[in-house]
C-alpha atoms as a PDB file:
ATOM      1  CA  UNK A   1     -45.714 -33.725 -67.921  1.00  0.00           C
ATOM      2  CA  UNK A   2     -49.246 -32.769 -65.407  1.00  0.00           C
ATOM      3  CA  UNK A   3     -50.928 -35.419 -63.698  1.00  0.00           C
ATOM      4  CA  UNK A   4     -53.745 -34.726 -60.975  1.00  0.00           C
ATOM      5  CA  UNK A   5     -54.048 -37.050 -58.096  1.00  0.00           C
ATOM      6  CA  UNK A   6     -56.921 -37.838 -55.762  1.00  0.00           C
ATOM      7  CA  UNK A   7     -59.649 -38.297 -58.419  1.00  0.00           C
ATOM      8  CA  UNK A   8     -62.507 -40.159 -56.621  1.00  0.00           C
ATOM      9  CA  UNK A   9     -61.928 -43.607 -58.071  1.00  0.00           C
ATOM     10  CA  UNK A  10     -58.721 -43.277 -57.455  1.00  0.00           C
ATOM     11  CA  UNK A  11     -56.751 -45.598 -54.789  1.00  0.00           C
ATOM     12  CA  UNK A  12     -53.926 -44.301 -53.209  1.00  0.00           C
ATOM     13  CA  UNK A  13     -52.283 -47.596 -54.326  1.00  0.00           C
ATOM     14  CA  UNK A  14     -52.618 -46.380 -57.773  1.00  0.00           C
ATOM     15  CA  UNK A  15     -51.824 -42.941 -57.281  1.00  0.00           C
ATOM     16  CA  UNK A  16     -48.269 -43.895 -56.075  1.00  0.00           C
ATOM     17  CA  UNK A  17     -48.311 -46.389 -58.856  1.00  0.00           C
ATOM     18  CA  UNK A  18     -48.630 -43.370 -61.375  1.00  0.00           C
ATOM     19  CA  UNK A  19     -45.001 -42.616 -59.714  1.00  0.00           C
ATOM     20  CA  UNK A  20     -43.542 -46.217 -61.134  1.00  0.00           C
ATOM     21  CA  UNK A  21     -45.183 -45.698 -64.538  1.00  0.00           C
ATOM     22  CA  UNK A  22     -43.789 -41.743 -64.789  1.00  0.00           C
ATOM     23  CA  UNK A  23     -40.306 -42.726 -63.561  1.00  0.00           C
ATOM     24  CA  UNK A  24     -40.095 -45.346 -67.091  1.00  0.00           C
ATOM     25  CA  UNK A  25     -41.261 -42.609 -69.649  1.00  0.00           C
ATOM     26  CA  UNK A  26     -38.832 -40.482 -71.260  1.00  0.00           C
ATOM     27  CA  UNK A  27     -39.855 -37.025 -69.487  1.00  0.00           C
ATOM     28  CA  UNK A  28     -37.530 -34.490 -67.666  1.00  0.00           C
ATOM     29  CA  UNK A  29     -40.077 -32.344 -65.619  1.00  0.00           C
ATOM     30  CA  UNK A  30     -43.120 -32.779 -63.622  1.00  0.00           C
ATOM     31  CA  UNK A  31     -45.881 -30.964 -62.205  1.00  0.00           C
ATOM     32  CA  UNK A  32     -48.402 -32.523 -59.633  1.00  0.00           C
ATOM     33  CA  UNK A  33     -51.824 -31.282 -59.041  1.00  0.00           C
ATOM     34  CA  UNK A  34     -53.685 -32.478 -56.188  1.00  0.00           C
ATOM     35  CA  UNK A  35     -57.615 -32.749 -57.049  1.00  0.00           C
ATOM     36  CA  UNK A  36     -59.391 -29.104 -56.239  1.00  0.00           C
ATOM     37  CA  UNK A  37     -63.064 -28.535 -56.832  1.00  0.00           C
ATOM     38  CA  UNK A  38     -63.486 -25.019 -58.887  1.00  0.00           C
ATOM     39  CA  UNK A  39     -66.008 -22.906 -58.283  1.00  0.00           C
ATOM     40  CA  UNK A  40     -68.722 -23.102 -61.615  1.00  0.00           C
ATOM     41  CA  UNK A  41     -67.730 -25.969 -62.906  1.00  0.00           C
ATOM     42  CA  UNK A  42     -68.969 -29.738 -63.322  1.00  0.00           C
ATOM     43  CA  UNK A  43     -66.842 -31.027 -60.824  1.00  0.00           C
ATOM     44  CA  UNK A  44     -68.230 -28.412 -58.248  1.00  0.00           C
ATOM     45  CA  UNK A  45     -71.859 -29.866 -59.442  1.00  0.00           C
ATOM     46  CA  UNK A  46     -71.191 -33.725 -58.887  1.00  0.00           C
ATOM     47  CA  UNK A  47     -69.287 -32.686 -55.525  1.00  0.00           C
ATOM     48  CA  UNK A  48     -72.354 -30.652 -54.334  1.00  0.00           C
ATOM     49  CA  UNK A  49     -74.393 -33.659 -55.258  1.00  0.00           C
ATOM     50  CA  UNK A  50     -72.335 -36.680 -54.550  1.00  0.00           C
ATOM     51  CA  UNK A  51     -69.482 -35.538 -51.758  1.00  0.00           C
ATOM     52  CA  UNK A  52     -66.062 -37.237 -52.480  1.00  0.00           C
ATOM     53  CA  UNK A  53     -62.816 -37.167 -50.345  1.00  0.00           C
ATOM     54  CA  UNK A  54     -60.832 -34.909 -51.125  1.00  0.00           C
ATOM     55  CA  UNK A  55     -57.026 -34.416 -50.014  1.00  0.00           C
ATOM     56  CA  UNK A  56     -56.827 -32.766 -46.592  1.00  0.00           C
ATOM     57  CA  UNK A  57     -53.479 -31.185 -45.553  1.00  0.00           C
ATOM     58  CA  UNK A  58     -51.578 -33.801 -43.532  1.00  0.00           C
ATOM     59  CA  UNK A  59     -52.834 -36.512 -45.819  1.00  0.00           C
ATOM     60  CA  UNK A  60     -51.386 -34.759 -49.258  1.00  0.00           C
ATOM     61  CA  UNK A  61     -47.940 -33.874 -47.269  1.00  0.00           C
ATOM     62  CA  UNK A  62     -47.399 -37.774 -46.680  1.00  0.00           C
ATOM     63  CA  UNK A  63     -49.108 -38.482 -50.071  1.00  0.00           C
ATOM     64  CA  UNK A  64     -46.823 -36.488 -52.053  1.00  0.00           C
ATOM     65  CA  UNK A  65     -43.796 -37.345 -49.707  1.00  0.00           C
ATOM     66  CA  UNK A  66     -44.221 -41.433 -50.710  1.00  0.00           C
ATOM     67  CA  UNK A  67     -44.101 -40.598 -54.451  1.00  0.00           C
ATOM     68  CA  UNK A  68     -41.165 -38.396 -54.425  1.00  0.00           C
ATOM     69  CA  UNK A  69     -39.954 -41.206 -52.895  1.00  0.00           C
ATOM     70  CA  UNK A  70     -41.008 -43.755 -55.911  1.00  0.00           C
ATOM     71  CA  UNK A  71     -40.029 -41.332 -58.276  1.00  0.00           C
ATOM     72  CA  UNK A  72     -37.111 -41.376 -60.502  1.00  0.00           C
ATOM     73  CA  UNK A  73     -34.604 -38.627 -59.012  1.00  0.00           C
ATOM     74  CA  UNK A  74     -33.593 -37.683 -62.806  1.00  0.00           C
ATOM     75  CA  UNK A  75     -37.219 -36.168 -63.074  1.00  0.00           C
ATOM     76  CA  UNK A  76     -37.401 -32.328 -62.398  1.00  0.00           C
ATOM     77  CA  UNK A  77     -40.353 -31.355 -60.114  1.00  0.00           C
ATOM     78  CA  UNK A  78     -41.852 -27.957 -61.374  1.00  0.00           C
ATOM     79  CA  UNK A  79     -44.799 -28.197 -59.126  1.00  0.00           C
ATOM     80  CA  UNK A  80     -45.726 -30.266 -56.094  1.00  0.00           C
ATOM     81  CA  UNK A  81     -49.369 -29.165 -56.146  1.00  0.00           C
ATOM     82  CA  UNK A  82     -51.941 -26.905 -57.070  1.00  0.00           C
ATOM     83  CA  UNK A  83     -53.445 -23.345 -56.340  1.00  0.00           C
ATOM     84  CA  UNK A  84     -56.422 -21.576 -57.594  1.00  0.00           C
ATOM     85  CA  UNK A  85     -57.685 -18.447 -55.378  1.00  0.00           C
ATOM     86  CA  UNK A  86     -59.774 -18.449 -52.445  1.00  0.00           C
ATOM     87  CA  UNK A  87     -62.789 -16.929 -54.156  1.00  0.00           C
ATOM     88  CA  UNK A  88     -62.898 -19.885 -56.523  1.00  0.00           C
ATOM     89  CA  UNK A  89     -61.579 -22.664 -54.595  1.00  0.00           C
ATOM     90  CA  UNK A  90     -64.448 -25.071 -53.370  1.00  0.00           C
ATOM     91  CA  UNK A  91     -61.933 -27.472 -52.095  1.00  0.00           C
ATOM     92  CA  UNK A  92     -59.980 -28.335 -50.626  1.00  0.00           C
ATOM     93  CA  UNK A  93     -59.288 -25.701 -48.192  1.00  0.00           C
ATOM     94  CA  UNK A  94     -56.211 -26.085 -46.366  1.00  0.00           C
ATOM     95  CA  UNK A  95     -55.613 -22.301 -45.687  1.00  0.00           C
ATOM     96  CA  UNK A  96     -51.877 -22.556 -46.072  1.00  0.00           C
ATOM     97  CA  UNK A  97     -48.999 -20.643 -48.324  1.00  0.00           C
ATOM     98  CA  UNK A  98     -47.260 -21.798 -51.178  1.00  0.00           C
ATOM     99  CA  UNK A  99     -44.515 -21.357 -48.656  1.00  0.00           C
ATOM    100  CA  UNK A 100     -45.815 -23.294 -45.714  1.00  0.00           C
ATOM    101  CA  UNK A 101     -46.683 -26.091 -48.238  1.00  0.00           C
ATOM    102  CA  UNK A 102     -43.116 -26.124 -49.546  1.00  0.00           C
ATOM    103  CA  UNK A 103     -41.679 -25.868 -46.313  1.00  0.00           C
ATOM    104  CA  UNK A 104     -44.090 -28.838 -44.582  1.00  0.00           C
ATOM    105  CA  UNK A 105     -43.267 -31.423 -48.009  1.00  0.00           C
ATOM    106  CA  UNK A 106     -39.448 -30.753 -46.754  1.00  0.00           C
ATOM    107  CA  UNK A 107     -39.991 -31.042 -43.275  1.00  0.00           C
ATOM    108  CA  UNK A 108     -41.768 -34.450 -43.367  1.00  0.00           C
ATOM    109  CA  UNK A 109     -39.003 -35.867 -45.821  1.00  0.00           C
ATOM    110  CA  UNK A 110     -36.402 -34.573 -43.102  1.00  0.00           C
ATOM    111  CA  UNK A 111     -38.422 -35.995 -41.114  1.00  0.00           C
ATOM    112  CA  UNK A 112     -38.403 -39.448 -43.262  1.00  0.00           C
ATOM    113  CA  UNK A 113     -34.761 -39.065 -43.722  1.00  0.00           C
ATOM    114  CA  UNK A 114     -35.821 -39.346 -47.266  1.00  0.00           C
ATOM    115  CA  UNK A 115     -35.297 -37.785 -50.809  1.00  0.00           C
ATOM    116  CA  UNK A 116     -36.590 -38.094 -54.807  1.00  0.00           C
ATOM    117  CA  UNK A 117     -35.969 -41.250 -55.665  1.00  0.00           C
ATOM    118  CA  UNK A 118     -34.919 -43.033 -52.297  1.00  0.00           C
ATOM    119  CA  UNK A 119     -37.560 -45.928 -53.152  1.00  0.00           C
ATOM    120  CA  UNK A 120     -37.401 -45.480 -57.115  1.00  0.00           C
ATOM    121  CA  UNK A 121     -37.408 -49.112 -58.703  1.00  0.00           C
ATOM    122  CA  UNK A 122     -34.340 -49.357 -61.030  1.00  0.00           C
ATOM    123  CA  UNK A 123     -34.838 -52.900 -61.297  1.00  0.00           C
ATOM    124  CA  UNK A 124     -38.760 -52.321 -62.780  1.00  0.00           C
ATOM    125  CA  UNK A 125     -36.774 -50.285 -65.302  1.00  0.00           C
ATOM    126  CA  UNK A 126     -34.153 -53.483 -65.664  1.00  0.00           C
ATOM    127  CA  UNK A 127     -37.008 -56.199 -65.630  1.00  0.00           C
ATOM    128  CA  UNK A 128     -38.389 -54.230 -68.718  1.00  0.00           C
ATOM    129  CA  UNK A 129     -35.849 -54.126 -70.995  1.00  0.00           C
ATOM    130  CA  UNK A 130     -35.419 -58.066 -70.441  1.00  0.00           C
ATOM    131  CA  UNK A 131     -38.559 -58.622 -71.046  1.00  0.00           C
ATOM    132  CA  UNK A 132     -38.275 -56.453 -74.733  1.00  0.00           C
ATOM    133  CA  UNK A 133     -35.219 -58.629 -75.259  1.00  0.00           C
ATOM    134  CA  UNK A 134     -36.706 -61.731 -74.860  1.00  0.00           C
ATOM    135  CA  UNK A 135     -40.039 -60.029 -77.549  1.00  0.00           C
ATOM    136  CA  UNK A 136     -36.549 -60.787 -79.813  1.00  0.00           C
END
């Protein structure tokens, strides 16, 4: 599965949410895409017009760090976010390798003594299937 985060309507309360709902459907892998504004494109034009937030750095590292944590640790993360190249890219700019980016989403769960999973809700998972056997 793909899912984008940080679309302008978007609360971060429902972002993580997105984490909850994932972590119940029957999927093994995951890529996350932060929002990023592409050069040429509609989104570029309504951004131009209408200026949104937009993930900066620090605020995707702690972002992505709290829905690891939500998430299910028997999903496989493919991707933790996106790249397009520099020529393209409108936003956001963070100026930072795939590497760095890797190595700063580790850091801060260190940092978090955290992990995948650490605040995934088994009992959501629990509460639903009693709720299915009561539909009986």
């Amino acid at each position: 599965a793909h899912i984008i985060v940080g679309f302008p309507t978007e609360t971060k309360d429902e972002m993580l949410a997105m984490a909850d709902e994932i972590s119940n459907l029957p999927i093994e892998f995951l890529k996350i895409h932060q929002l990023q504004v592409i050069k040429d494109t509609i989104l570029e034009t309504i951004f131009r017009e209408k200026p949104f937030n937009i993930f900066g750095y620090k605020e995707y590292i702690e972002f992505v760090t709290d829905f690891l944590e939500r998430l299910s640790p028997d999903i496989v993360i493919q991707r933790l976010f996106a790249t397009a190249p520099d020529d393209i890219l409108i936003a956001p700019k963070w100026g930072k390798s795939r590497q760095e980016i890797l190595r700063d989403i580790e850091k801060r769960l260190e940092e978090r003594n955290s992990w995948q999973g650490k605040r995934w809700k088994e009992s959501s998972v629990l509460s639903a299937a009693g709720e299915l056997k009561k539909s009986f």
